[in-house]
C-alpha atoms as a PDB file:
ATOM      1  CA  UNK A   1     -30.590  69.331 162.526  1.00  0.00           C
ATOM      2  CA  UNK A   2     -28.528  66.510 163.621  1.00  0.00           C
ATOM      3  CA  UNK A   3     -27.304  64.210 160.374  1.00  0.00           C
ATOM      4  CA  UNK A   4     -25.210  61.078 160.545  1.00  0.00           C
ATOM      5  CA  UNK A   5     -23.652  60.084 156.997  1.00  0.00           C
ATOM      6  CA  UNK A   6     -23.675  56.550 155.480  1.00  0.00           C
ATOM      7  CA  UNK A   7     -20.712  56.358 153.069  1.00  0.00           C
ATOM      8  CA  UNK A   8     -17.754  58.749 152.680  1.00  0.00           C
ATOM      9  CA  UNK A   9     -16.882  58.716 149.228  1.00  0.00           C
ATOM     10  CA  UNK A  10     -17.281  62.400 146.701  1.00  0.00           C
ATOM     11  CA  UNK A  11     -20.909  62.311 147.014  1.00  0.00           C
ATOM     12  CA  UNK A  12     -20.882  61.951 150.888  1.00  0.00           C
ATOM     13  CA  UNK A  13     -18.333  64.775 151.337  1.00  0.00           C
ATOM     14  CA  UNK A  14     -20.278  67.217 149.396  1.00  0.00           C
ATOM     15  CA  UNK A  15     -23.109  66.208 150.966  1.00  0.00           C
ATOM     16  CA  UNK A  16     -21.100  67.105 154.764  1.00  0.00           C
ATOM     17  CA  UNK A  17     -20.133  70.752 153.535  1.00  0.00           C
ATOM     18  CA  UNK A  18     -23.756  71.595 152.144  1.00  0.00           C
ATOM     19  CA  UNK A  19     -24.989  70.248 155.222  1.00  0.00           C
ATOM     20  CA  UNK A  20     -22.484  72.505 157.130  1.00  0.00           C
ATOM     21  CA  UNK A  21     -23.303  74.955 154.843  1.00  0.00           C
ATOM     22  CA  UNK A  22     -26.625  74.933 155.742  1.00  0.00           C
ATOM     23  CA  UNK A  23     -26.386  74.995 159.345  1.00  0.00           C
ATOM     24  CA  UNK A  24     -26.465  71.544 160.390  1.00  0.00           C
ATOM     25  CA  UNK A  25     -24.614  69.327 162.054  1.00  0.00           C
ATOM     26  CA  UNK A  26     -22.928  65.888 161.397  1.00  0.00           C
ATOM     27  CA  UNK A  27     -22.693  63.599 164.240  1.00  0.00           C
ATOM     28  CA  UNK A  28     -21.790  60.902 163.011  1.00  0.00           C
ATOM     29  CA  UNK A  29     -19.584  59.924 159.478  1.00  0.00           C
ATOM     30  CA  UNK A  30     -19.870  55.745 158.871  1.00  0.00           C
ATOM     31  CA  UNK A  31     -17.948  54.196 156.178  1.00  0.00           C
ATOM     32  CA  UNK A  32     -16.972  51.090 155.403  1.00  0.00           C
ATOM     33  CA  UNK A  33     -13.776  50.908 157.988  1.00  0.00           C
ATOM     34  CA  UNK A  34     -16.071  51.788 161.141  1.00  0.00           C
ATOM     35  CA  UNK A  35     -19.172  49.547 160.840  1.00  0.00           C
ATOM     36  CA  UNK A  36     -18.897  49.983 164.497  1.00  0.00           C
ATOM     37  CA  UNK A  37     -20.452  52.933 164.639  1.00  0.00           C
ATOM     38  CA  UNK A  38     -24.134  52.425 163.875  1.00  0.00           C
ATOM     39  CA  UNK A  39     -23.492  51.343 167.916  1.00  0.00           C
ATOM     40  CA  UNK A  40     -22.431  54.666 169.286  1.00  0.00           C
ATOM     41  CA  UNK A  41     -24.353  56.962 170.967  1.00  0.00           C
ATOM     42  CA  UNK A  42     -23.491  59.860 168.310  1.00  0.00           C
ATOM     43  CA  UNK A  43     -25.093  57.891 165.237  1.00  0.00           C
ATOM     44  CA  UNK A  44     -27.927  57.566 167.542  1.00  0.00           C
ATOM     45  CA  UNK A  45     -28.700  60.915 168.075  1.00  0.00           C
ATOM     46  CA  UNK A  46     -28.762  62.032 164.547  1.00  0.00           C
ATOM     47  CA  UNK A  47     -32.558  63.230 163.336  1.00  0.00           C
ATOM     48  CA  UNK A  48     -31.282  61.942 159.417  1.00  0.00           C
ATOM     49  CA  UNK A  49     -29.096  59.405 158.458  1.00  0.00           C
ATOM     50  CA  UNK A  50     -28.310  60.005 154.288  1.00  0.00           C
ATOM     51  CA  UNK A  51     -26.890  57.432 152.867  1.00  0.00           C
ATOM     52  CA  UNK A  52     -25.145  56.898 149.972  1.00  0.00           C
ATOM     53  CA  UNK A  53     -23.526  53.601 149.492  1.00  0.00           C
ATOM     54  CA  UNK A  54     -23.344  50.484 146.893  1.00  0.00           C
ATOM     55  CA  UNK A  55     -26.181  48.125 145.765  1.00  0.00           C
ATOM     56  CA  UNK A  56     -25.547  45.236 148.201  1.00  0.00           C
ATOM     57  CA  UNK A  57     -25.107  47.254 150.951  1.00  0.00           C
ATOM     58  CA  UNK A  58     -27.817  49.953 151.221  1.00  0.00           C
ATOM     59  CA  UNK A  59     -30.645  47.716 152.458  1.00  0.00           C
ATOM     60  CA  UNK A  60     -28.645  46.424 155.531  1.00  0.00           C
ATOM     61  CA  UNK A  61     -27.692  49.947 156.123  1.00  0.00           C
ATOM     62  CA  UNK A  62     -31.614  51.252 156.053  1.00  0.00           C
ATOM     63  CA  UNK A  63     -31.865  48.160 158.700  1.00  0.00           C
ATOM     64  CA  UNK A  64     -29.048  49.277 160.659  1.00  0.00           C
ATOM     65  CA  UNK A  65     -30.366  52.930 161.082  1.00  0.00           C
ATOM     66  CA  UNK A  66     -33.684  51.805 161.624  1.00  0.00           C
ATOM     67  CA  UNK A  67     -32.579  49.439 164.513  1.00  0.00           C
ATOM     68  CA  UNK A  68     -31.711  53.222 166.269  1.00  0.00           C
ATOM     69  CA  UNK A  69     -34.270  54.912 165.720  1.00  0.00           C
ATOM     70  CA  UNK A  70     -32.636  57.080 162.728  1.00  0.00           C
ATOM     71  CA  UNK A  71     -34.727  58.205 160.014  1.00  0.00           C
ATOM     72  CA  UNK A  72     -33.009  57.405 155.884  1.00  0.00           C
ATOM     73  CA  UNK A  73     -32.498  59.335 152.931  1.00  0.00           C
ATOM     74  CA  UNK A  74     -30.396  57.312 150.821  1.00  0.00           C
ATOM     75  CA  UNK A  75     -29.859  57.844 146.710  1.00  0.00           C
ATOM     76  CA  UNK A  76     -28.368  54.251 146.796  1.00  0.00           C
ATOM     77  CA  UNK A  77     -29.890  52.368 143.684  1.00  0.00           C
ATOM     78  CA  UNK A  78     -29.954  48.808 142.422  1.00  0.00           C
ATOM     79  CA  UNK A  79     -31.490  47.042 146.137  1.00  0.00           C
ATOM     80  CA  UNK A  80     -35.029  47.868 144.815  1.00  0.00           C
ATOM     81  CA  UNK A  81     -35.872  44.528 143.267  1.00  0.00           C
ATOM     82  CA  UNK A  82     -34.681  42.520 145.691  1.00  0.00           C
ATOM     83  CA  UNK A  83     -35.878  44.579 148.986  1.00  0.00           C
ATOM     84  CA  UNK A  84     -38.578  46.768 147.765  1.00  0.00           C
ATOM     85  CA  UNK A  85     -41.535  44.960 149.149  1.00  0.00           C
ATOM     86  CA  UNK A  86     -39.573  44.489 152.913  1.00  0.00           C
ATOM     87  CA  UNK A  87     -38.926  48.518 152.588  1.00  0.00           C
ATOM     88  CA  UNK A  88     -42.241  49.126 151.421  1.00  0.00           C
ATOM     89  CA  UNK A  89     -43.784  46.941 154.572  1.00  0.00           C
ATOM     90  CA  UNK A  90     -41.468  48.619 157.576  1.00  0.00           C
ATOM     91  CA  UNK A  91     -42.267  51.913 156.141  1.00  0.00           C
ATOM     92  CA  UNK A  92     -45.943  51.185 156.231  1.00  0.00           C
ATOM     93  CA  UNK A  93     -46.756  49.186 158.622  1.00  0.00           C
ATOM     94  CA  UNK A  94     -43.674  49.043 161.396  1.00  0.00           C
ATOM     95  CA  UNK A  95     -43.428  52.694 161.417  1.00  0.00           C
ATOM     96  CA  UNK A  96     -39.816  53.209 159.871  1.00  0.00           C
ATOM     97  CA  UNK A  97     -39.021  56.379 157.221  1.00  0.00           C
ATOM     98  CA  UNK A  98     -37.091  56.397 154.075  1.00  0.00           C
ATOM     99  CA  UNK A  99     -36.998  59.361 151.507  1.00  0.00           C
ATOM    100  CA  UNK A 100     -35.456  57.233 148.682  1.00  0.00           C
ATOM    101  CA  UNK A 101     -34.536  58.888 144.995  1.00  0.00           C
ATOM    102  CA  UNK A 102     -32.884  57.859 142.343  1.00  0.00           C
ATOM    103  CA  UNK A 103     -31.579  61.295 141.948  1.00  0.00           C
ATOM    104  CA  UNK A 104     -32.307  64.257 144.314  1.00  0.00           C
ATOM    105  CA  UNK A 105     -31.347  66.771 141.466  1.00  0.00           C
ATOM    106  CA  UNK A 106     -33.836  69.581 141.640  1.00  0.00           C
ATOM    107  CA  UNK A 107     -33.269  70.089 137.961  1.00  0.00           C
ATOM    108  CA  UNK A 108     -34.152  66.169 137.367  1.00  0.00           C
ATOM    109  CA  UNK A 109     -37.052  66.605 139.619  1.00  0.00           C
ATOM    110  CA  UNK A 110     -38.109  69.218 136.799  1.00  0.00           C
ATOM    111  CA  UNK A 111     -37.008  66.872 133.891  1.00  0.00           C
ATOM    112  CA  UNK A 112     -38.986  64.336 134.729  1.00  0.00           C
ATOM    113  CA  UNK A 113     -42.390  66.104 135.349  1.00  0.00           C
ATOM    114  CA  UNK A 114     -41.215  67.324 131.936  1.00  0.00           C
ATOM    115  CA  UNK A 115     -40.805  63.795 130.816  1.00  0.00           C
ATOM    116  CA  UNK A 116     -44.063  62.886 132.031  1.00  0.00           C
ATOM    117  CA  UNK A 117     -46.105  65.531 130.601  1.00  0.00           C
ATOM    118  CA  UNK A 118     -44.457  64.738 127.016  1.00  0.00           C
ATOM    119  CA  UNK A 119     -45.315  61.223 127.305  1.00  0.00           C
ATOM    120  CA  UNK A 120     -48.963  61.666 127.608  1.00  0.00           C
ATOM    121  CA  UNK A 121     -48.862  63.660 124.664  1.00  0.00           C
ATOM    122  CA  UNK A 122     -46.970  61.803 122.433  1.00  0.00           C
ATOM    123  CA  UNK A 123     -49.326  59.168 123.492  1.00  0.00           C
ATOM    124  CA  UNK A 124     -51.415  60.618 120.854  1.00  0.00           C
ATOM    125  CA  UNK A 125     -48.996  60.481 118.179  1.00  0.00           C
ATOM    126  CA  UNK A 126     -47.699  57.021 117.495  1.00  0.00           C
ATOM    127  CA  UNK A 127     -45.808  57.613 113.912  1.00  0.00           C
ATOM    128  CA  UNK A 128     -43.030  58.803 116.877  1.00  0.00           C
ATOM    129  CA  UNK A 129     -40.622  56.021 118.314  1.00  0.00           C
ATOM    130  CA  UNK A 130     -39.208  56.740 121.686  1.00  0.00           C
ATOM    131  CA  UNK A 131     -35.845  55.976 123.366  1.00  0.00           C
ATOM    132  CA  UNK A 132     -33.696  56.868 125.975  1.00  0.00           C
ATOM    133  CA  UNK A 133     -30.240  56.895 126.666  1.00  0.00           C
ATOM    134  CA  UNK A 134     -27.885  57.182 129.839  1.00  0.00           C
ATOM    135  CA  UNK A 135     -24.277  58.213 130.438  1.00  0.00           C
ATOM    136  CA  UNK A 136     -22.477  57.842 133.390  1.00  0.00           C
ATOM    137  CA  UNK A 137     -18.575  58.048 134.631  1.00  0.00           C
ATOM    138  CA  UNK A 138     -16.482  54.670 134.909  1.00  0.00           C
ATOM    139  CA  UNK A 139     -17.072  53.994 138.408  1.00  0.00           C
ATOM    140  CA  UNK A 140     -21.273  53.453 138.372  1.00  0.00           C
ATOM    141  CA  UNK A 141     -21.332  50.109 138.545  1.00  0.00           C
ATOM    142  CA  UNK A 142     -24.809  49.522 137.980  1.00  0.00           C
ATOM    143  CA  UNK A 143     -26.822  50.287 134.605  1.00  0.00           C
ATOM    144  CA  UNK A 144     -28.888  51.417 133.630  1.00  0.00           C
ATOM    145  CA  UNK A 145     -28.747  54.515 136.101  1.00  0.00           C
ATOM    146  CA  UNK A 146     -31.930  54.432 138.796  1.00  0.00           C
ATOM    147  CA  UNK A 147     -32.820  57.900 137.301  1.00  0.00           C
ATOM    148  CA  UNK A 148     -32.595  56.101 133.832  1.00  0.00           C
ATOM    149  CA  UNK A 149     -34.972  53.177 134.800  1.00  0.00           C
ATOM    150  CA  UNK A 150     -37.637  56.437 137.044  1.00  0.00           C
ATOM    151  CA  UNK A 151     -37.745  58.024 133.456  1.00  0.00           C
ATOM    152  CA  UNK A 152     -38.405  54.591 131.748  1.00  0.00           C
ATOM    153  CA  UNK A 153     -41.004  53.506 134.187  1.00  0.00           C
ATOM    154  CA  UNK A 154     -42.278  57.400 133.420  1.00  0.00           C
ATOM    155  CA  UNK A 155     -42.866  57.121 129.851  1.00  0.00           C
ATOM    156  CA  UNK A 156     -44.122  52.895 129.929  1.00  0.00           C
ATOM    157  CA  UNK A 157     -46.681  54.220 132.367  1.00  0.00           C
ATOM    158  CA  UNK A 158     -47.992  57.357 129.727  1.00  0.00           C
ATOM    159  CA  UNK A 159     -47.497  55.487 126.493  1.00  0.00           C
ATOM    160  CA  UNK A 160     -49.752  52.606 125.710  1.00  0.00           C
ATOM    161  CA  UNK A 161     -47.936  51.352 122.803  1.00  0.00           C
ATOM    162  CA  UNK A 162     -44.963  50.574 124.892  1.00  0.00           C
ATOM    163  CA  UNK A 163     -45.319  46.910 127.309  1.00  0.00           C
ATOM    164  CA  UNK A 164     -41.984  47.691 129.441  1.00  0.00           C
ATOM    165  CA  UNK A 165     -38.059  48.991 129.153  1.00  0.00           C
ATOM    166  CA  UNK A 166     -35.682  46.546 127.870  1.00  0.00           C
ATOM    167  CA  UNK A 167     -31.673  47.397 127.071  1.00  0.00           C
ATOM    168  CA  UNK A 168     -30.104  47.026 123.939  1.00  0.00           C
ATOM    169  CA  UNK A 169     -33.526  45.841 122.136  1.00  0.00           C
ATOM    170  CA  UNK A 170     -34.586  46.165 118.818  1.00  0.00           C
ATOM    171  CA  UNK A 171     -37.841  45.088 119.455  1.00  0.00           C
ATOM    172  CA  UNK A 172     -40.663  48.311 119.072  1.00  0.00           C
ATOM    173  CA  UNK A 173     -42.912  46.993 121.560  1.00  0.00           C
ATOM    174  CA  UNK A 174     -40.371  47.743 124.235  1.00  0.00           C
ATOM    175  CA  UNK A 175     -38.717  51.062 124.770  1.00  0.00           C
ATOM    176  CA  UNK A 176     -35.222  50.769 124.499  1.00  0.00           C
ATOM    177  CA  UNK A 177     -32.886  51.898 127.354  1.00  0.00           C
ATOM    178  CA  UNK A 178     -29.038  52.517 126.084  1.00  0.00           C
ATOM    179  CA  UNK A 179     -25.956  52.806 128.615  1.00  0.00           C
ATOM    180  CA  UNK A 180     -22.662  54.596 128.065  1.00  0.00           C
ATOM    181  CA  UNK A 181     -19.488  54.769 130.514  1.00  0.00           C
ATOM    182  CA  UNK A 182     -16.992  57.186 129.932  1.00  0.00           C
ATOM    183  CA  UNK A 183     -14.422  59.423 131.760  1.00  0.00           C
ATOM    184  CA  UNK A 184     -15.956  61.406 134.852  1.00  0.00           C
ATOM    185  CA  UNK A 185     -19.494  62.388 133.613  1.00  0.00           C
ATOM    186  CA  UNK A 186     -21.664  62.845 136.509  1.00  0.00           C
ATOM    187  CA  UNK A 187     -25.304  61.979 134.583  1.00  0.00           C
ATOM    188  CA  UNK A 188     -27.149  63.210 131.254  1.00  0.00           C
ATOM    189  CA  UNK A 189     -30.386  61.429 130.454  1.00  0.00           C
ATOM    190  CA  UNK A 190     -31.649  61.854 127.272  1.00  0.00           C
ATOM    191  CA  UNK A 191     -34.843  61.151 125.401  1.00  0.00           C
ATOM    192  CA  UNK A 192     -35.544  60.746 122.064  1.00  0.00           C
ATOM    193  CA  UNK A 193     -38.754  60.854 119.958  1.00  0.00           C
ATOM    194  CA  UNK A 194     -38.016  60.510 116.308  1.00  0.00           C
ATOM    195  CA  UNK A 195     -40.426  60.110 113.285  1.00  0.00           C
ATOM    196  CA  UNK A 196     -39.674  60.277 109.507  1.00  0.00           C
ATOM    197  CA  UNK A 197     -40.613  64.057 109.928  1.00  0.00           C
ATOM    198  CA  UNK A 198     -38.448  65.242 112.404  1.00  0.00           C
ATOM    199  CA  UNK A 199     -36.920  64.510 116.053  1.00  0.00           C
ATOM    200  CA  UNK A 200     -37.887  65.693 119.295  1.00  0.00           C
ATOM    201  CA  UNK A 201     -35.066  65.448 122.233  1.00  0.00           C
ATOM    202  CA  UNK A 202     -35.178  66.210 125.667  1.00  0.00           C
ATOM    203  CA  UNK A 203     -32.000  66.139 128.075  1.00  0.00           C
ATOM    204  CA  UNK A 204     -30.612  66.453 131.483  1.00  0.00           C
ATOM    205  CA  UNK A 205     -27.103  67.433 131.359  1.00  0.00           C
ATOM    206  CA  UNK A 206     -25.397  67.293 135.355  1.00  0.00           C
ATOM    207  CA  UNK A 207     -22.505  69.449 135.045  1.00  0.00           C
ATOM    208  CA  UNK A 208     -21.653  68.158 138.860  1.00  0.00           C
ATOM    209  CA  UNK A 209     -22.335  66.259 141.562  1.00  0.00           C
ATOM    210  CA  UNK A 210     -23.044  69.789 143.620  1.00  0.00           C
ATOM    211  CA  UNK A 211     -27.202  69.519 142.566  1.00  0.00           C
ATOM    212  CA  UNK A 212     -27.498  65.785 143.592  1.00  0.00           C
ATOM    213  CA  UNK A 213     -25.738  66.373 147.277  1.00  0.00           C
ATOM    214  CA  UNK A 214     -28.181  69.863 147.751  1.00  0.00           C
ATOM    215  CA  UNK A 215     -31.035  67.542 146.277  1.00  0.00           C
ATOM    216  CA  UNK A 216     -30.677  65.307 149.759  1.00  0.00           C
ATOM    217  CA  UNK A 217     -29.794  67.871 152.686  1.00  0.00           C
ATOM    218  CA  UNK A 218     -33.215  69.255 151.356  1.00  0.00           C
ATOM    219  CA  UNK A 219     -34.643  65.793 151.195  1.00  0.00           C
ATOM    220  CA  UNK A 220     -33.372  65.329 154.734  1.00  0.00           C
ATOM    221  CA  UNK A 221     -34.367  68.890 156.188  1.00  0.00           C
ATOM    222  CA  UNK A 222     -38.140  67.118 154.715  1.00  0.00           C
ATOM    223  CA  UNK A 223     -37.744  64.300 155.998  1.00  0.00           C
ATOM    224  CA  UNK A 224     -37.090  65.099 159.562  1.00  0.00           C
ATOM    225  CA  UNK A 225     -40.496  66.561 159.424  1.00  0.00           C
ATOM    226  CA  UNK A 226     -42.107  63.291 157.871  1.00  0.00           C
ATOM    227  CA  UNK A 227     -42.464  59.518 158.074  1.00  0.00           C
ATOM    228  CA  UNK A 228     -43.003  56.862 155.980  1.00  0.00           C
ATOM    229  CA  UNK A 229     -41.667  55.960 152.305  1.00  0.00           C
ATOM    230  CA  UNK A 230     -41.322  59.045 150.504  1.00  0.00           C
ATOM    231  CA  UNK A 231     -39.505  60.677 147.367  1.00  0.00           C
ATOM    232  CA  UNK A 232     -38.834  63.417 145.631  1.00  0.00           C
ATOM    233  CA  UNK A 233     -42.701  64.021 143.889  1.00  0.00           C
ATOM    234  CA  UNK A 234     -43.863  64.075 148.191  1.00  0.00           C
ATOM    235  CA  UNK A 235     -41.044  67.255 147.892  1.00  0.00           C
ATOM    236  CA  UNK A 236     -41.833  68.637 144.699  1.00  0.00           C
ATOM    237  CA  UNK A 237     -45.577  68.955 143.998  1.00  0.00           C
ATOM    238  CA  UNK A 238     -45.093  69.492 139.857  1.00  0.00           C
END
């Protein structure tokens, strides 16, 4: 498979030597010092573009691709809210493909059916408060993490005695979504149900980067084979 890369930084060079790895072949490397070459023949002829890139910048970058016929995966985060319905209508109805994930992690994959499942059982047990709590290295600059917000979104959706996900709120009809930023941590995700009884915990500890970059060769090697908006539970059937 042909695969062009959208952002060089540690993420997109693991990404290159999985890829490699793997047999395929990159065609194309764009970062932010050769815009350029969304307009050469090489990023062109790529089957996948995966991108990984910053907030402001994925959406134009989906467009870009798009404009030459190059299929996305991208793991950027924090463009949803303000492009999500325009991504949701290309992929639709104009015929365009993005695998998008807030975190290809195979192991997240699992922790969230995981998550899920829990959620509809604690449903039935309401003496249990729930919360959940991200930590990231110093250089994310958005928060809380996409995967943070998936697993909040998860458990608002299974637990009826929760409205929506708020940070830093004290307020019980929300479930409360806490941020850290320290040192070089690639991502744990932790959730906590805690009753006068006892404490139930669930977490998601990345000791690397290594599962996220696998995580989107295979969603690209997927992807090449399908159209339209997809994401890691179109992968994963749990």
């Amino acid at each position: 498979m042909k695969i062009a890369l959208i952002g060089y930084g540690k993420m997109g060079k693991m990404i290159e030597q999985i890829a490699i790895d793997r047999g395929h072949e990159i065609v194309s490397i764009i970062d932010i010092d050769n815009q350029q070459d969304f307009d050469s023949p090489e990023f062109a002829s790529a089957d996948v573009a995966i991108e990984f890139t910053a907030p402001q910048a994925a959406y134009g970058n989906y467009l870009k691709a798009w404009s030459k016929g190059v299929k996305v995966v991208s793991g950027s985060t924090g463009w949803m809210k303000e492009h999500g319905d325009e991504v949701r209508k290309a992929c639709s109805e104009d015929g365009k493909t993005l695998f998008w994930a807030s975190n290809f992690s195979i192991g997240v994959a699992i922790f969230s059916a995981v998550n899920r499942y829990l959620a509809k059982i604690m449903n039935q047990f309401p003496q249990y408060d729930v919360e959940l709590e991200e930590t990231h290295h110093v250089h994310k600059l958005d928060h809380p993490s996409g995967t943070a917000i998936t697993l909040a979104e998860e458990i608002v959706e299974n637990i009826d005695r929760k409205e929506a996900w708020k940070e830093d709120t004290t307020d019980k009809k929300y479930l409360r979504v806490d941020n850290i930023r320290r040192g070089e941590v690639p991502g744990i995700h932790t959730i906590r149900y805690d009753s006068d009884a006892d404490l139930i915990t669930i977490t998601h500890d990345a000791h690397s980067r290594k599962g996220f970059a696998l995580g989107a060769v295979l969603a690209a090697e997927y992807t090449k084979e399908h159209q339209g908006l997809l994401t890691i539970s179109d992968m994963f059937k749990f």
